[in-house]
C-alpha atoms as a PDB file:
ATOM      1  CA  UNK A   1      26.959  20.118  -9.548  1.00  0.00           C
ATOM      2  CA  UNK A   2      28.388  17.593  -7.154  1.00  0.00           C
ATOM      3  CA  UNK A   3      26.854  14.420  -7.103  1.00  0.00           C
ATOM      4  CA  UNK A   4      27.254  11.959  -3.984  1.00  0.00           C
ATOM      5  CA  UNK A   5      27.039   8.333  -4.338  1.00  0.00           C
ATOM      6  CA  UNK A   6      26.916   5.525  -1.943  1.00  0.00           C
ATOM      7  CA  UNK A   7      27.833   1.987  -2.118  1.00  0.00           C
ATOM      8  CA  UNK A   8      26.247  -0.367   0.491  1.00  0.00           C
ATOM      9  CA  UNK A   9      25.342  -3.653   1.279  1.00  0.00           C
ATOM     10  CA  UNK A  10      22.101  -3.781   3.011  1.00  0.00           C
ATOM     11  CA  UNK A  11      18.683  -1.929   3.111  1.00  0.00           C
ATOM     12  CA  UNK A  12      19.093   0.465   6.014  1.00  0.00           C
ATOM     13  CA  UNK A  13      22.195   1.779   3.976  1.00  0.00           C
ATOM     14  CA  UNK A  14      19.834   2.663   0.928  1.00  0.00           C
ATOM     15  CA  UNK A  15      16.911   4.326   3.471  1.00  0.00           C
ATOM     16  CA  UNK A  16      19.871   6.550   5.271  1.00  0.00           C
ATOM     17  CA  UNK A  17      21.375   7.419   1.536  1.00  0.00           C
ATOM     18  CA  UNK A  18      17.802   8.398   0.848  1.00  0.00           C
ATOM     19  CA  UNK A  19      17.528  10.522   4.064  1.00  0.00           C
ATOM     20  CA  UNK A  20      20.755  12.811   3.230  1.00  0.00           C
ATOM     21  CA  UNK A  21      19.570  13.598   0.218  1.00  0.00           C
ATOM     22  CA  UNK A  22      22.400  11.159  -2.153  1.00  0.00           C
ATOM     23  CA  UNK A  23      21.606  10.951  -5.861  1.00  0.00           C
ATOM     24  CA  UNK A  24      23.177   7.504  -6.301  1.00  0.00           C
ATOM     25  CA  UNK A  25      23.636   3.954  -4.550  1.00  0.00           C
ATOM     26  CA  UNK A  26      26.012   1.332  -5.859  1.00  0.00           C
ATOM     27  CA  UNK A  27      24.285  -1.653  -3.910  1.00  0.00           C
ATOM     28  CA  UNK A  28      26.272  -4.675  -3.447  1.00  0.00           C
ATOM     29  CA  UNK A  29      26.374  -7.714  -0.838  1.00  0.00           C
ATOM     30  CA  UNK A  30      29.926  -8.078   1.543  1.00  0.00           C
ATOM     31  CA  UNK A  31      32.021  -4.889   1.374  1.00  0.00           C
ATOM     32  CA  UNK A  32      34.717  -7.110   2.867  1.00  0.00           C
ATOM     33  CA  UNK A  33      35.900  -8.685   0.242  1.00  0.00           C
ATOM     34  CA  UNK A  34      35.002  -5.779  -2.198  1.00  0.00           C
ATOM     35  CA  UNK A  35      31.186  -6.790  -2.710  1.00  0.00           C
ATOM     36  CA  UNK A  36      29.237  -9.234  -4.745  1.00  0.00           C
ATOM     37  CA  UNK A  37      26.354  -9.404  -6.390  1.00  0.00           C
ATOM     38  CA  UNK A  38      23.151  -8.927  -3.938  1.00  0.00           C
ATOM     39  CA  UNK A  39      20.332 -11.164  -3.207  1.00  0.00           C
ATOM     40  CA  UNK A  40      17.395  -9.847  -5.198  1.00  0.00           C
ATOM     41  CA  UNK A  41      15.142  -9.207  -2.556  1.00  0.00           C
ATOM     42  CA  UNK A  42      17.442  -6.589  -1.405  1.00  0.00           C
ATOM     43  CA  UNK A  43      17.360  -4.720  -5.391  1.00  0.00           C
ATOM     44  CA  UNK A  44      13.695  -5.066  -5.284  1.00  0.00           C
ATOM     45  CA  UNK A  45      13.625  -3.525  -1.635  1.00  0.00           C
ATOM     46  CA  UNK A  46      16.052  -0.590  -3.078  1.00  0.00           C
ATOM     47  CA  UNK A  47      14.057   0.287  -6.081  1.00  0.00           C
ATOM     48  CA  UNK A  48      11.405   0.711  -4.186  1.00  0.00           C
ATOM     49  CA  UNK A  49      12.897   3.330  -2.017  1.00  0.00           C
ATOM     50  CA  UNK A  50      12.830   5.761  -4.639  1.00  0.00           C
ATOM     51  CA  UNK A  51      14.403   9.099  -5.228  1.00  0.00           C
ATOM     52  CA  UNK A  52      17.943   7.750  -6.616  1.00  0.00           C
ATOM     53  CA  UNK A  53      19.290   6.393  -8.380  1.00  0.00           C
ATOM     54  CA  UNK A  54      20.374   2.755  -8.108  1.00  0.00           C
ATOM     55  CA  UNK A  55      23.708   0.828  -9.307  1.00  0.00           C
ATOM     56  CA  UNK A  56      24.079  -3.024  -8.657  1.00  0.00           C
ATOM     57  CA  UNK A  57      27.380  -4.703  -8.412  1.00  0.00           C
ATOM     58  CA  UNK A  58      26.920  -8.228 -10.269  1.00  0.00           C
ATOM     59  CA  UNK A  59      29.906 -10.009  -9.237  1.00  0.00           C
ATOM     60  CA  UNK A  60      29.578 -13.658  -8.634  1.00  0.00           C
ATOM     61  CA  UNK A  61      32.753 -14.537  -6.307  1.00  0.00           C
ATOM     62  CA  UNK A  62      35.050 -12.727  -4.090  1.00  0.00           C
ATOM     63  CA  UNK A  63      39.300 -12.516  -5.793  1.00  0.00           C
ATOM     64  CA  UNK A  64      40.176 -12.092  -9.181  1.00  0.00           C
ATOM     65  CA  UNK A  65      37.902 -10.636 -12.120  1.00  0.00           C
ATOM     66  CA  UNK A  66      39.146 -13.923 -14.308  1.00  0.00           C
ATOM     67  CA  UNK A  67      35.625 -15.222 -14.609  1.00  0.00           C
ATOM     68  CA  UNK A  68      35.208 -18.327 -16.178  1.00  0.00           C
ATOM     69  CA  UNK A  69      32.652 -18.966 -19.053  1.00  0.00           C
ATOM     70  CA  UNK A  70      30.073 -20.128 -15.933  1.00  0.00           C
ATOM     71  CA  UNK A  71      30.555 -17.127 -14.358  1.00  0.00           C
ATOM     72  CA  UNK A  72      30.249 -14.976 -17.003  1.00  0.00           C
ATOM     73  CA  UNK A  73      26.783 -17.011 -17.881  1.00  0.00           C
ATOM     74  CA  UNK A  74      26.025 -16.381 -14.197  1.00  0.00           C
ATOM     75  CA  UNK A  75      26.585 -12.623 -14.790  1.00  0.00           C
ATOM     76  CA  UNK A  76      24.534 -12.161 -17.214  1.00  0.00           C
ATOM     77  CA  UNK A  77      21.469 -14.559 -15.822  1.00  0.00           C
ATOM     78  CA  UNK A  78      21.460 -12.044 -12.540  1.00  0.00           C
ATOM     79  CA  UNK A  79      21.786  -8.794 -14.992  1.00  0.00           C
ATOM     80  CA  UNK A  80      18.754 -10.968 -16.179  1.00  0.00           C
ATOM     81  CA  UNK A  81      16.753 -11.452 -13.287  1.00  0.00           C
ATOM     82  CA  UNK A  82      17.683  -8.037 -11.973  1.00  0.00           C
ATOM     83  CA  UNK A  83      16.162  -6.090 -15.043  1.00  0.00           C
ATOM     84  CA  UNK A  84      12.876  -8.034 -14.782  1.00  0.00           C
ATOM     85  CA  UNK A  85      12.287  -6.596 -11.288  1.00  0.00           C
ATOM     86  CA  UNK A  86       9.475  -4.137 -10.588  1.00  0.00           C
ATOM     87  CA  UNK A  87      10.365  -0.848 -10.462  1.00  0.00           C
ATOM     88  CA  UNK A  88       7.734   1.126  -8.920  1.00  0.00           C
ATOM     89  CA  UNK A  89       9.308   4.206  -8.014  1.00  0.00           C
ATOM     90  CA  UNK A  90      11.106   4.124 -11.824  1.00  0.00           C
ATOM     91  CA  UNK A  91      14.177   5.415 -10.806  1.00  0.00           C
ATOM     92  CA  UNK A  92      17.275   4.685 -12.994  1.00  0.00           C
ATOM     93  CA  UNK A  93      18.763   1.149 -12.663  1.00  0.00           C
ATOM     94  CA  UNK A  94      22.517   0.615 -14.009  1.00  0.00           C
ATOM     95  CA  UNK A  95      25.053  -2.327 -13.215  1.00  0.00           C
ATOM     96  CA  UNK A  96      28.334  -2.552 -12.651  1.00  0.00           C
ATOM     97  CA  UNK A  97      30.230  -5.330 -14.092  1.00  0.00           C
ATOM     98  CA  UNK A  98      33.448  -6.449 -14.987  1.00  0.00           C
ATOM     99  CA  UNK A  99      35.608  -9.456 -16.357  1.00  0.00           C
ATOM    100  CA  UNK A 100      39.023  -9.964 -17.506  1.00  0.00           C
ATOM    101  CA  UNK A 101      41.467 -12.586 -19.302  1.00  0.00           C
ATOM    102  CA  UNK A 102      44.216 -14.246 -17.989  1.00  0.00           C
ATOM    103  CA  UNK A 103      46.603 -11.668 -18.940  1.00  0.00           C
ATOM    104  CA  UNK A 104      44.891  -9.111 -17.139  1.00  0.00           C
ATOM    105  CA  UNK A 105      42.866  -7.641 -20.852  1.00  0.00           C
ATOM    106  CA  UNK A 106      39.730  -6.939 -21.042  1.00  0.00           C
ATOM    107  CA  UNK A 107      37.434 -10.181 -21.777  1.00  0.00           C
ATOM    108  CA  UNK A 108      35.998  -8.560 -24.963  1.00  0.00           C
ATOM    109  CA  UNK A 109      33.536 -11.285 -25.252  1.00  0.00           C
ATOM    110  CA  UNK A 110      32.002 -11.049 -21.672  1.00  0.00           C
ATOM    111  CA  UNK A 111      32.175  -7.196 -21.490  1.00  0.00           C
ATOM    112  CA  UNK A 112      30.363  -7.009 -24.906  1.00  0.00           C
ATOM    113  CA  UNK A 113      27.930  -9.010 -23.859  1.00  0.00           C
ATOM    114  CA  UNK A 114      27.261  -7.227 -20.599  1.00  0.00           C
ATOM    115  CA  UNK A 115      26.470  -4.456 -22.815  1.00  0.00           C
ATOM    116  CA  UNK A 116      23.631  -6.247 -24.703  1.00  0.00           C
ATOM    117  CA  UNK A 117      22.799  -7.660 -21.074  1.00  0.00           C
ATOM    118  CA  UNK A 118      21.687  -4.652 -20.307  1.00  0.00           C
ATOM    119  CA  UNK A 119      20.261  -2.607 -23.240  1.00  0.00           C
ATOM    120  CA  UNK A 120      20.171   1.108 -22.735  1.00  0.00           C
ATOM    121  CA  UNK A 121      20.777   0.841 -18.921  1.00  0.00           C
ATOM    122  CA  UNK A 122      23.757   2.455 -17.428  1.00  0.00           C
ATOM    123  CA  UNK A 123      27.050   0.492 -17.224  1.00  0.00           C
ATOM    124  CA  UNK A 124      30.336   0.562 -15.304  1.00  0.00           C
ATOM    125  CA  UNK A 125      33.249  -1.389 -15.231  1.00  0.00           C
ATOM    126  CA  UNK A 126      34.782  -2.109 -11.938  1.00  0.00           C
ATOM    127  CA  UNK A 127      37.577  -1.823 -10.459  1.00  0.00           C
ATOM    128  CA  UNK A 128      39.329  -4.271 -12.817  1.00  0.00           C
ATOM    129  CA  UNK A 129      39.957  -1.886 -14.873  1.00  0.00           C
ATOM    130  CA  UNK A 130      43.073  -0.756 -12.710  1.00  0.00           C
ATOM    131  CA  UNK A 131      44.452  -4.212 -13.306  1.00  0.00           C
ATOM    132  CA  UNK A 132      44.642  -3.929 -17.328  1.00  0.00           C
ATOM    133  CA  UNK A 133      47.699  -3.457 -18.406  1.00  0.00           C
ATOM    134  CA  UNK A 134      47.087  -0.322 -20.515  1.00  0.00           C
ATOM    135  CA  UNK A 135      44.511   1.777 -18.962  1.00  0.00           C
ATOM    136  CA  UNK A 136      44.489   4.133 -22.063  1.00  0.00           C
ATOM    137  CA  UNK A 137      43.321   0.923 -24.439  1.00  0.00           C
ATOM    138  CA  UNK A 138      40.937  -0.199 -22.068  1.00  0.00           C
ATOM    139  CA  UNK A 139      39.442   3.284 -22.317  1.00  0.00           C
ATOM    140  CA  UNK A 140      39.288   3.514 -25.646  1.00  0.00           C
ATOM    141  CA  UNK A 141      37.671  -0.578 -25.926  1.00  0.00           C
ATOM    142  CA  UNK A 142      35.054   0.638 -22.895  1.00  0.00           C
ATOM    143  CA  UNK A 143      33.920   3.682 -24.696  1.00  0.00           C
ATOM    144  CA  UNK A 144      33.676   2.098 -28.074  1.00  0.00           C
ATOM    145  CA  UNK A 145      31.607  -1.224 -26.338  1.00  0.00           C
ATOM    146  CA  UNK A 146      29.043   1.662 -24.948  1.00  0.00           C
ATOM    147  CA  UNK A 147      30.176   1.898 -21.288  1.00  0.00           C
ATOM    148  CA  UNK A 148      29.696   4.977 -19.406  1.00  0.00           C
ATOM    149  CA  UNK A 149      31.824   5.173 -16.088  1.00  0.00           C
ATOM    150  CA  UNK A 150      34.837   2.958 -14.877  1.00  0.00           C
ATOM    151  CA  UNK A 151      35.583   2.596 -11.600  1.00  0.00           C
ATOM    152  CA  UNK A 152      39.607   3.517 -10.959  1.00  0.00           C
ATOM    153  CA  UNK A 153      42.697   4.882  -8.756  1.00  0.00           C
ATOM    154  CA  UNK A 154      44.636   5.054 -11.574  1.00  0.00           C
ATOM    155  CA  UNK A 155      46.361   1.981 -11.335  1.00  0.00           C
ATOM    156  CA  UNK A 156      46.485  -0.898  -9.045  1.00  0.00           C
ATOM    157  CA  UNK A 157      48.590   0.163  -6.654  1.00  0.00           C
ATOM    158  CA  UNK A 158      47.493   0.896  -2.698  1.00  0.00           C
ATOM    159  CA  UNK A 159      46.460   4.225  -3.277  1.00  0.00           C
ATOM    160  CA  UNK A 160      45.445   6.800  -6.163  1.00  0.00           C
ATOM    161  CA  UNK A 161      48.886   7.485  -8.668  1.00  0.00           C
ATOM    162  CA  UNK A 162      49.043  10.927  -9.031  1.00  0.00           C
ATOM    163  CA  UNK A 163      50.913  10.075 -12.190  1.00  0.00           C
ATOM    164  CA  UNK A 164      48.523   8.197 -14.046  1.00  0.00           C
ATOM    165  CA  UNK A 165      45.894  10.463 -13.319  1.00  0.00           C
ATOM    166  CA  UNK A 166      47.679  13.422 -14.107  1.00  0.00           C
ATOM    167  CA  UNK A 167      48.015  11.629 -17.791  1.00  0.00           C
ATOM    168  CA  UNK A 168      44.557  11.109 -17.864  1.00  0.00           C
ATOM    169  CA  UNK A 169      43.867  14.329 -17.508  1.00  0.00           C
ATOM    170  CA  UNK A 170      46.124  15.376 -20.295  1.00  0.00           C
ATOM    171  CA  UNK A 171      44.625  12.764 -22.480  1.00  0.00           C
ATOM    172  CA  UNK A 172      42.980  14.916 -25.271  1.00  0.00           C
ATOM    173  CA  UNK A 173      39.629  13.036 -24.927  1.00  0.00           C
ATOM    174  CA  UNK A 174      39.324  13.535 -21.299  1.00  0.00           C
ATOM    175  CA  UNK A 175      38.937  16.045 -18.494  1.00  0.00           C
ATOM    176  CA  UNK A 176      39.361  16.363 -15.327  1.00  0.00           C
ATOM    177  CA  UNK A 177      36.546  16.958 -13.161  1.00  0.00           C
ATOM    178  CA  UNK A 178      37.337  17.103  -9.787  1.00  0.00           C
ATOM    179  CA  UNK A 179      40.220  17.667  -7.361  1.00  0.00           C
ATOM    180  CA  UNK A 180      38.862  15.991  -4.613  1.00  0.00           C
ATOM    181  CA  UNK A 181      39.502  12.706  -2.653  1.00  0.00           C
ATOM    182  CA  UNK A 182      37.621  10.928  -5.484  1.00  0.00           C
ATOM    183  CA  UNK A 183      37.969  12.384  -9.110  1.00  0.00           C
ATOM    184  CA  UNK A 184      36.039  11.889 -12.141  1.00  0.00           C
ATOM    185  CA  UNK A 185      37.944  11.793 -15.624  1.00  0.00           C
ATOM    186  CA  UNK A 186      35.407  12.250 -18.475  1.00  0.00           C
ATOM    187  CA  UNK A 187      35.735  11.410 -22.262  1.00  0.00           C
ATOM    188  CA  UNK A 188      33.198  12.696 -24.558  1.00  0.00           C
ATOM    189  CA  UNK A 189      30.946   9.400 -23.749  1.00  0.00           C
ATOM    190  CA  UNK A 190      32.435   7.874 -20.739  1.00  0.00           C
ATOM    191  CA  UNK A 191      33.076   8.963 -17.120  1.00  0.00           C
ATOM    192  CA  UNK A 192      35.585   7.379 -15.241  1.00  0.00           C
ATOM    193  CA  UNK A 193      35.315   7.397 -11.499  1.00  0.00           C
ATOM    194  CA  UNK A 194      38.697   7.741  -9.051  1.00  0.00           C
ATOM    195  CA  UNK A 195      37.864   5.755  -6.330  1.00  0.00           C
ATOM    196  CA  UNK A 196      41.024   6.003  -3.997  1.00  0.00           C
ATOM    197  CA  UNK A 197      40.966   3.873  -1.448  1.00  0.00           C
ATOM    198  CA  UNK A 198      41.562   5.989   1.828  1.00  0.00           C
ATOM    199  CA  UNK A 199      37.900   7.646   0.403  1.00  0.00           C
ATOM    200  CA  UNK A 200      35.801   4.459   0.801  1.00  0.00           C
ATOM    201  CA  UNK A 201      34.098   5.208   4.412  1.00  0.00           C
ATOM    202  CA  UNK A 202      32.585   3.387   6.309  1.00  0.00           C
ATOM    203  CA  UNK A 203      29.538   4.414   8.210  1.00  0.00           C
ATOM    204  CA  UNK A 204      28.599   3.720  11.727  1.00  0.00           C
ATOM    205  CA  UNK A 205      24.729   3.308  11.526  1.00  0.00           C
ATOM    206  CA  UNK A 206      23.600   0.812  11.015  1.00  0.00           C
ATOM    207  CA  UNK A 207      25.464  -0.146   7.640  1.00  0.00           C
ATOM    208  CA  UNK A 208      28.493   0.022   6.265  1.00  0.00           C
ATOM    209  CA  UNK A 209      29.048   2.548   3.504  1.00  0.00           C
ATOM    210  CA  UNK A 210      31.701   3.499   1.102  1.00  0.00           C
ATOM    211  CA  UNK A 211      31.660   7.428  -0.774  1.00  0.00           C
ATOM    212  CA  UNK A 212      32.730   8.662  -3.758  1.00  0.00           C
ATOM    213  CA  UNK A 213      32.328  12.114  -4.920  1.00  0.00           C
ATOM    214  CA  UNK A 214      31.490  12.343  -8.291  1.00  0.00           C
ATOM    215  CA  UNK A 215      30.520  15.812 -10.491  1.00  0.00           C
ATOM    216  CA  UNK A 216      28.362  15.810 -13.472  1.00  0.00           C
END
């Protein structure tokens, strides 16, 4: 079963998803710079639409995913304030999050506790993941910290590398799911999303939207 999800940055953008029938939102603030974290009026507005379910980018500046230990703290006091919202329409809330050290690994520390952040909720890591330096590690450290999807183009190059994908698939723990623009690679716990970027749209009315294509 295909699954469409949208990411965008302002309320109309959830309503339309809504409309056309899409089973997920990642809901951020400024696609430009490759969104931030929303203002929470906007979450509380989204859960409230109902009928999918909703992601929300926390991501406290615009540039690199080197987040100091104030950043991280800020993280997790918006994954904070963001689970405490009402949720009258109970559909499923999940974050995606991501922080890294200054030579480009995984911050252990901050991704762990993102995890405990957000209890049982879903998780992704972002597209920082394409800037580790051994996507096959940072696989392997997501799936054991409890993370379920990673956002990636195999690599951090301009577009998706057919190569690194291609080994993906042929990783024994994975699969791949999809041959289309956007591909998910699964592992027995964790789904990992291909996000290349010539498949982030952007839609004309009235906000701005980026697709990915993912398949249960």
């Amino acid at each position: 079963m295909a699954l469409l999800e949208l990411c965008v940055e302002d309320l109309a953008g959830v309503e339309e998803a809504r409309k056309n029938g899409i089973s997920r939102v990642e809901i951020c603030d400024d696609l430009s710079v490759g969104g931030l974290t929303p203002r929470l009026d906007f979450v509380e507005k989204s859960l409230a639409v109902g009928d999918m379910d909703v992601m929300v980018l926390v991501r406290p500046r615009a540039g690199d995913f080197i987040h100091t230990p104030a950043e991280v703290e800020q993280i997790l006091h918006s994954i904070r304030e963001i689970s405490a919202l009402p949720n009258p329409t109970g559909v499923q809330l999940g974050f995606v999050v991501g922080a890294l050290n200054e030579d480009l690994t995984v911050n252990e520390d901050a991704a762990i506790a993102f995890r405990e952040a957000t209890g049982d909720k879903p998780l992704t890591f972002h597209r920082a993941f394409d800037e580790t330096p051994d996507l096959f590690k940072t696989i392997d450290q997501l799936k054991s910290w409890g993370y379920q999807r990673a956002l990636t183009t195999g690599g951090n190059g301009p577009k998706a590398d057919a190569d690194s994908l291609r080994a993906l698939q042929e990783r024994p723990v994975t699969t791949l799911r999809s041959s289309c623009a956007v591909v998910c690679v699964h592992t027995t716990s964790l789904k990992f999303c291909v996000k290349p970027a010539p498949a982030r749209l952007t839609c004309v009315h009235p906000a701005r939207m980026a697709a990915q294509i993912l398949t249960k």
